[in-house]
Protein backbone atom coordinates (compact mmCIF):
# COMPACT_ATOMS: atom_id res chain seq x y z
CA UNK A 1 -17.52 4.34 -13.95
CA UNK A 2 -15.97 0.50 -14.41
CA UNK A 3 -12.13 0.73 -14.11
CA UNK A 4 -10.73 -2.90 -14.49
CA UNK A 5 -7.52 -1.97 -13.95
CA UNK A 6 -7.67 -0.51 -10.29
CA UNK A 7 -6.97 -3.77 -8.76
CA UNK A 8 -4.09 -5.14 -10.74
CA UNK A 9 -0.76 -5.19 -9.47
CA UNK A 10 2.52 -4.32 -11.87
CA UNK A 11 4.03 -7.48 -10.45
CA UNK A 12 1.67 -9.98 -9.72
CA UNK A 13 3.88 -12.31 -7.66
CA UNK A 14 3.75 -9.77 -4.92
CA UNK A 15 0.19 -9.38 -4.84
CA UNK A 16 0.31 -11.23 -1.74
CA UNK A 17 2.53 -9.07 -0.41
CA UNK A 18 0.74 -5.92 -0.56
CA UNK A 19 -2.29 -7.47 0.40
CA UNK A 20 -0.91 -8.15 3.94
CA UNK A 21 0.58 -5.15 4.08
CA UNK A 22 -2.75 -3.22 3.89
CA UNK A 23 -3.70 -4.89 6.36
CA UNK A 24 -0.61 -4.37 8.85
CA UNK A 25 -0.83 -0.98 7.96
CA UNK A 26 -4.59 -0.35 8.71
CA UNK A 27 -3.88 -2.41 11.89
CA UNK A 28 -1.00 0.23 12.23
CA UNK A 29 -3.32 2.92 12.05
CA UNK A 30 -6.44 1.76 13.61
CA UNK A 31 -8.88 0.91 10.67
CA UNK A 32 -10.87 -1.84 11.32
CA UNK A 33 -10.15 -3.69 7.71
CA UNK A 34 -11.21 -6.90 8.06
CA UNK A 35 -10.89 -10.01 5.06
CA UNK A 36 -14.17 -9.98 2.89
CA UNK A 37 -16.61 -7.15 2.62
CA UNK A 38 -15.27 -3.76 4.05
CA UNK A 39 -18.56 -1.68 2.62
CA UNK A 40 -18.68 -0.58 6.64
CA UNK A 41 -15.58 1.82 6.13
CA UNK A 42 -15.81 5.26 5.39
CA UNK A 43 -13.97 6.42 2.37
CA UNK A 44 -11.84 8.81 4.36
CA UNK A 45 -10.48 5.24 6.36
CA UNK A 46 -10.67 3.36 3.28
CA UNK A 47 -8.38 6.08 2.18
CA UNK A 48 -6.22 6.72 4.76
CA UNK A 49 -4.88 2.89 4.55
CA UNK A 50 -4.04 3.53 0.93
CA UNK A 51 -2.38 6.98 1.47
CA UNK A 52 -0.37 5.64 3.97
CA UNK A 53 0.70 2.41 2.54
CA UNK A 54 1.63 4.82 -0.14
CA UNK A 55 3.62 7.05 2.29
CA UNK A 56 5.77 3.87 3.99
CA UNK A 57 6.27 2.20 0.09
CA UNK A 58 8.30 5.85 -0.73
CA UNK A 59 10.13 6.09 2.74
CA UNK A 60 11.11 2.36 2.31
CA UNK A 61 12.36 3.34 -1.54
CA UNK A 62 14.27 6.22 -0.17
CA UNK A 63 16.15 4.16 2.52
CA UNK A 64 16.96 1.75 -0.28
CA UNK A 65 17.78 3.98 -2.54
CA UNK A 66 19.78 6.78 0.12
CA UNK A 67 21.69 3.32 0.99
CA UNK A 68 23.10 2.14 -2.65
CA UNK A 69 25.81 4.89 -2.82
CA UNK A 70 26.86 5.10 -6.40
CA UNK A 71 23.35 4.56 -8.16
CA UNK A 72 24.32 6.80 -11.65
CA UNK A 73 23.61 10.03 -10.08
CA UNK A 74 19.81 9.68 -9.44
């Protein structure tokens, strides 16, 4: 299975960004993600940090968005 497209970012300018994220979040967490090879985490940590990077992107979205007021009834 060769998926090219699982590493690509929508925005690449903020690939940066997300990158030290994960690794804020999986020091957050407790995952021992380290720069370079990572081949020593299990999937369910490898995971985890995804899930909840995932999980703090949406909260952060809804505090945006819950602040904005008058967004066009969304």
């Amino acid at each position: 299975m060769n998926n090219t497209t699982s590493n690509k970012t929508s925005v690449p300018e903020a690939r940066a960004a997300l990158n030290q994220f994960k690794y804020e979040v999986a020091n957050e967490i407790g995952v021992p993600l380290k720069q370079g090879y990572n081949g020593d985490l299990t999937s369910a940590q490898a995971g985890y940090v995804g899930g909840y990077m995932v999980k703090k992107m949406i909260e952060a979205q809804e505090r945006q968005m819950a602040g904005q007021g008058g967004n066009g009834g969304y």
